[in-house]
C-alpha atoms as a PDB file:
ATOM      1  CA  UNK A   1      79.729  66.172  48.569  1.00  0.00           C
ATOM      2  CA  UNK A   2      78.579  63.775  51.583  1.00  0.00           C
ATOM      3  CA  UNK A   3      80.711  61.858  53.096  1.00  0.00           C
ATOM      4  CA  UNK A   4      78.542  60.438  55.878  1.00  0.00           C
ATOM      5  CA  UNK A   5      75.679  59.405  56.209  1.00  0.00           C
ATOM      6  CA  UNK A   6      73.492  58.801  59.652  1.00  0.00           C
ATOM      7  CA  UNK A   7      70.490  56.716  60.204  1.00  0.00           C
ATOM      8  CA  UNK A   8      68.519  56.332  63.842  1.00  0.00           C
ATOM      9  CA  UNK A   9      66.081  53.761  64.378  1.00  0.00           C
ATOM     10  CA  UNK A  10      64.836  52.908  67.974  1.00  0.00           C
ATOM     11  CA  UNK A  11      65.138  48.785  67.017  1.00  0.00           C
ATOM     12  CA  UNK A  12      62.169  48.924  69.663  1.00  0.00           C
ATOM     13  CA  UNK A  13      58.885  46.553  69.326  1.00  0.00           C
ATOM     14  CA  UNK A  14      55.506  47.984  69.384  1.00  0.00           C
ATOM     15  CA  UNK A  15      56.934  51.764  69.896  1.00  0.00           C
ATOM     16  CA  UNK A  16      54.460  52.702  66.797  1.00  0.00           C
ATOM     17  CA  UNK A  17      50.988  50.966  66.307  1.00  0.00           C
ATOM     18  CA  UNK A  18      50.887  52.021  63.046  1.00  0.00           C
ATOM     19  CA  UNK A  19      54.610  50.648  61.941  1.00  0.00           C
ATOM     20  CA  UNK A  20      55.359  47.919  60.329  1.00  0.00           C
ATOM     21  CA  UNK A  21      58.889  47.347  61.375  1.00  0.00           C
ATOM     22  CA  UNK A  22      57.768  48.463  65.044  1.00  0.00           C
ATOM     23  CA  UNK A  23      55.136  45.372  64.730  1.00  0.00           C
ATOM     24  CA  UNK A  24      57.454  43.210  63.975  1.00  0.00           C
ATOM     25  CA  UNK A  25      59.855  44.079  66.214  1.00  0.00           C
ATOM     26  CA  UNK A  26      57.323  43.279  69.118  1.00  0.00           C
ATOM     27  CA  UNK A  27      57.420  39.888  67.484  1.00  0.00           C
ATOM     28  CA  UNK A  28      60.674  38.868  68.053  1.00  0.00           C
ATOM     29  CA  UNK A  29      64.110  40.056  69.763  1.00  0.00           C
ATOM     30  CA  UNK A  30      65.026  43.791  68.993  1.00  0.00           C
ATOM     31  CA  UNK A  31      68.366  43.513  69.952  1.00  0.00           C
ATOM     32  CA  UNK A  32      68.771  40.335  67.566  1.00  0.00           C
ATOM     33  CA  UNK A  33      67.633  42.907  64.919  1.00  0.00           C
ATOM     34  CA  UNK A  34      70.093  46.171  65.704  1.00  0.00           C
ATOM     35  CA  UNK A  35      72.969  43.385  65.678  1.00  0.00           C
ATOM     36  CA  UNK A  36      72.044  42.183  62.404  1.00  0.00           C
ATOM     37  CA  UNK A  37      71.728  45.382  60.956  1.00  0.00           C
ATOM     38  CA  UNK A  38      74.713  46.792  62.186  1.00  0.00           C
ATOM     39  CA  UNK A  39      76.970  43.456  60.992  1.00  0.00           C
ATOM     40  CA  UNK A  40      75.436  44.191  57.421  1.00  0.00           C
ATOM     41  CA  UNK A  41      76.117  47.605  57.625  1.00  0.00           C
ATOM     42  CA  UNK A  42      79.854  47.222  58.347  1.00  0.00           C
ATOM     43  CA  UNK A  43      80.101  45.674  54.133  1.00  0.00           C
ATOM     44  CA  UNK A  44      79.913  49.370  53.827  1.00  0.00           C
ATOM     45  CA  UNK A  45      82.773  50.894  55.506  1.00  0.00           C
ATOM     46  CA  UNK A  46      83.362  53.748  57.813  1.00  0.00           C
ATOM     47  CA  UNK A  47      80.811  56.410  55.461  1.00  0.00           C
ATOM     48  CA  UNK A  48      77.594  55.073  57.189  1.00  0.00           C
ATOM     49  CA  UNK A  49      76.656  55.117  60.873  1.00  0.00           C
ATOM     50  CA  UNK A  50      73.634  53.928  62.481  1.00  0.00           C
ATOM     51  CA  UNK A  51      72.485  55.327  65.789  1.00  0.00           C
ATOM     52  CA  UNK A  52      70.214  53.016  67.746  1.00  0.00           C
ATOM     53  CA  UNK A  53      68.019  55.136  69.691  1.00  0.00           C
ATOM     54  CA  UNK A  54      65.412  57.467  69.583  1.00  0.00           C
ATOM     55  CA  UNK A  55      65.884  60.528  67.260  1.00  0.00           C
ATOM     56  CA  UNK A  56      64.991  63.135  70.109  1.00  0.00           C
ATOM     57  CA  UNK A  57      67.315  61.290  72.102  1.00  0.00           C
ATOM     58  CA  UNK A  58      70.084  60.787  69.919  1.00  0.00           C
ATOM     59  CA  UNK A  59      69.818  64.518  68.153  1.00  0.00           C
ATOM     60  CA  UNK A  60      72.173  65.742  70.929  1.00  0.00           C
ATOM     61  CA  UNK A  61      74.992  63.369  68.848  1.00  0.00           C
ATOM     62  CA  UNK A  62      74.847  66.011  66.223  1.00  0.00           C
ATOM     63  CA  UNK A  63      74.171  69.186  67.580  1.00  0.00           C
ATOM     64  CA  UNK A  64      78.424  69.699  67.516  1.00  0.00           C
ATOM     65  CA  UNK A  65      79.115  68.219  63.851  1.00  0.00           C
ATOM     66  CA  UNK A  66      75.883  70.602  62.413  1.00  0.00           C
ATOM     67  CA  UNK A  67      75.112  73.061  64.684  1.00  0.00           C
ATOM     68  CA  UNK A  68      77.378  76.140  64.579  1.00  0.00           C
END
């Protein structure tokens, strides 16, 4: 059964050319964005986490809950 579930997103403008969200991004304030997100995000409790960052970068956050 899973009981959490992780997303990462870089909330970073113009990171990927080809990106629509990444385009869009470069458009307007990122950090505007990650708030918003995050404030939505919070209607659905404690089982979802969202790591802002980028997923190379933020893998090390899981190498201790998967990795054994």
């Amino acid at each position: 059964m899973i009981t959490e579930h992780h997303g990462i997103d870089p909330f970073m403008g113009g990171y990927d050319a080809g990106d629509v969200m990444s385009n869009r991004l470069a458009e307007s304030n990122s950090s505007s964005w990650a708030s918003a997100v995050l404030r939505l995000l919070g209607d659905f409790g404690c089982r979802f986490q969202l790591h802002v960052g980028n997923s190379v970068d933020m893998s090390t956050d899981f190498s201790s809950i998967y990795l054994t």
